[in-house]
Protein backbone atom coordinates (compact mmCIF):
# COMPACT_ATOMS: atom_id res chain seq x y z
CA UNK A 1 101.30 133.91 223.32
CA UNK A 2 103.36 131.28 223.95
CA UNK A 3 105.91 130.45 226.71
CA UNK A 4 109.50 130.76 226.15
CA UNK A 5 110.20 127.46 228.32
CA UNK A 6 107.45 125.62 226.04
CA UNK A 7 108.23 126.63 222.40
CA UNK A 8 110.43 123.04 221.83
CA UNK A 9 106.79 121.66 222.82
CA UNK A 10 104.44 123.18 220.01
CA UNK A 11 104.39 122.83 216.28
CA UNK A 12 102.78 123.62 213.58
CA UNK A 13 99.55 121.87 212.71
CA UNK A 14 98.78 120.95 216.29
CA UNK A 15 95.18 120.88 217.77
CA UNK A 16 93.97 123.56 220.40
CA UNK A 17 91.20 123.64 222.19
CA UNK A 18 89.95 127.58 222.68
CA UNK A 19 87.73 128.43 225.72
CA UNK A 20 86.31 132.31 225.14
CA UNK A 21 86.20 134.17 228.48
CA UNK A 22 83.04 136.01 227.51
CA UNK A 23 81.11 132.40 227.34
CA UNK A 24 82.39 129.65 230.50
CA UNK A 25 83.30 126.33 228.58
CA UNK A 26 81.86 124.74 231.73
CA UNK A 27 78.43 125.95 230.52
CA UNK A 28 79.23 126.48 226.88
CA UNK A 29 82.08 124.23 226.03
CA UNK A 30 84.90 124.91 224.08
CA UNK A 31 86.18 125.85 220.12
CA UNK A 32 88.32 123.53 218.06
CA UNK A 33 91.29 124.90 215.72
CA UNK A 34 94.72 124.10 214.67
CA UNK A 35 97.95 126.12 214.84
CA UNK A 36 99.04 127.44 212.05
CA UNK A 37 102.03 129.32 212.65
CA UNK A 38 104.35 129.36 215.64
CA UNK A 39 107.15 132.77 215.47
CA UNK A 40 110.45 132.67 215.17
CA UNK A 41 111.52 135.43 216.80
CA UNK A 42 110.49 136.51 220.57
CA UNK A 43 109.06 139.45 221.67
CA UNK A 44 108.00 140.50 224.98
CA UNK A 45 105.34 139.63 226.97
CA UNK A 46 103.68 142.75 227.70
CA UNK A 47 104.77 144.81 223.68
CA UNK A 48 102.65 144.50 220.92
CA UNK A 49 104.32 142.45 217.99
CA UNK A 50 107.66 144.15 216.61
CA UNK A 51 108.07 144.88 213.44
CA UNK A 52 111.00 143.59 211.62
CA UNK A 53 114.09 144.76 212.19
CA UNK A 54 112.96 146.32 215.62
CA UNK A 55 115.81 145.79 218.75
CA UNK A 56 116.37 142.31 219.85
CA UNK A 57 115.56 141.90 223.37
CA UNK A 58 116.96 139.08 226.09
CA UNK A 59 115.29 136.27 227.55
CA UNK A 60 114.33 138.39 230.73
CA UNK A 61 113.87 141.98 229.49
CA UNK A 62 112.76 145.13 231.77
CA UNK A 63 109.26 144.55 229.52
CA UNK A 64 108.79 141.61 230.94
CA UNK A 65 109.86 137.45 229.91
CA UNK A 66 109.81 136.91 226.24
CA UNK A 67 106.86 135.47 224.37
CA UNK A 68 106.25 133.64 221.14
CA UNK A 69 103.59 134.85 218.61
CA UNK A 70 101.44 132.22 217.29
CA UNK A 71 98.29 132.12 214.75
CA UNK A 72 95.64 129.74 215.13
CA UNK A 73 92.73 128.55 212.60
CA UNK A 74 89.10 127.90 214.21
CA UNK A 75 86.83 125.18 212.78
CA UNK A 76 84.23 127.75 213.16
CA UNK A 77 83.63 131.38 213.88
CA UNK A 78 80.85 131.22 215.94
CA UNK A 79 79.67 129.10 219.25
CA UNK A 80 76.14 128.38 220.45
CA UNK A 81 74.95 129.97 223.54
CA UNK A 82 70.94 130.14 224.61
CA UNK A 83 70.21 128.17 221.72
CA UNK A 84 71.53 130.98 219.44
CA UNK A 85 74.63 131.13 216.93
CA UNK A 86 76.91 133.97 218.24
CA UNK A 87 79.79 135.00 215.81
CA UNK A 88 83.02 135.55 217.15
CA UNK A 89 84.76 139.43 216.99
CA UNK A 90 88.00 140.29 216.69
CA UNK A 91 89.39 141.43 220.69
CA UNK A 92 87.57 138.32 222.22
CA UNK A 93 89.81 137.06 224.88
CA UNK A 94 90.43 133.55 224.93
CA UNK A 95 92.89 130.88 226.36
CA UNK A 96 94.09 127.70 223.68
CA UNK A 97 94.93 124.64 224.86
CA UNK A 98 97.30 122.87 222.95
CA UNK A 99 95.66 119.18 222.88
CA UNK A 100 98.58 116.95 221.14
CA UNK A 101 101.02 118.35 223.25
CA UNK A 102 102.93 115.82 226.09
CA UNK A 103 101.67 118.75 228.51
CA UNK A 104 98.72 121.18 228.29
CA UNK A 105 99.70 124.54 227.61
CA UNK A 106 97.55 127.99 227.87
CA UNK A 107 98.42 130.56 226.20
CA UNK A 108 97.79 133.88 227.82
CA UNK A 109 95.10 136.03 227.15
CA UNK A 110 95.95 138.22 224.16
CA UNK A 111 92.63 138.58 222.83
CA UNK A 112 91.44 136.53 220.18
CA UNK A 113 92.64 138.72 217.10
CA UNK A 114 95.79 138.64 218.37
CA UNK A 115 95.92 134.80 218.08
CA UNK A 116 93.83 134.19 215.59
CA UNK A 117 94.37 136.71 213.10
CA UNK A 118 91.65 138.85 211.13
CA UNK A 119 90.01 137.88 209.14
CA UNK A 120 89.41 134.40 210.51
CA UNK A 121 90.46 131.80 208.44
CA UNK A 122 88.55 128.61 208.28
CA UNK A 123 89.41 124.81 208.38
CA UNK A 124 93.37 126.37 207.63
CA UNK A 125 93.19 128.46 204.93
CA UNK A 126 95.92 130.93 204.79
């Protein structure tokens, strides 16, 4: 999810670093991917994605600050850890980094379906 206050900062096509909560990056480093779309439309914070046409809601609703959607492609779908190749599964929670950005923003913990997408899509494919 991403920040009200930084949405002027991230486009489309930017890098991200990902760091999975299940593996430390200090031990197991990090993912590389690209952001592929960024929402137009804000939902909030703590409400799964609206459909279309679902209530517009203000910057500060009772739900909670409003949030912007965003859908990221990996360079891979699977890390190393103990000398092993694990594959990612959709739920995984996981905090981006936006890397081209003036400022380095994490995105909350959604899970990694949520900011990913299913199925994962490789090197940008749509």
């Amino acid at each position: 999810m991403l920040l009200n206050r930084d949405k002027g900062f991230v486009r489309e096509g930017q890098e991200v670093r990902i760091k999975l909560e299940a593996f430390p990056f200090t031990r197991y480093g990090t993912l590389n991917g690209k952001i592929l779309t960024v929402s137009n439309d804000a939902i909030p914070a703590g409400a799964p994605q609206q459909a279309s046409g679902a209530k517009q809601e203000t910057a500060h609703d009772a739900a909670g600050p409003l949030v912007f959607t965003m859908r990221i492609a990996l360079d891979e779908t699977s890390t190393r850890v103990e000398d092993e190749d694990v594959t990612l599964t959709p739920g995984m929670s996981m905090t981006a980094e936006v890397k081209s950005a003036p400022f380095r923003q994490a995105l909350t913990e959604r899970g990694l379906a949520w900011a990913v997408g299913i199925p994962f899509k490789q090197n940008g494919g749509a």
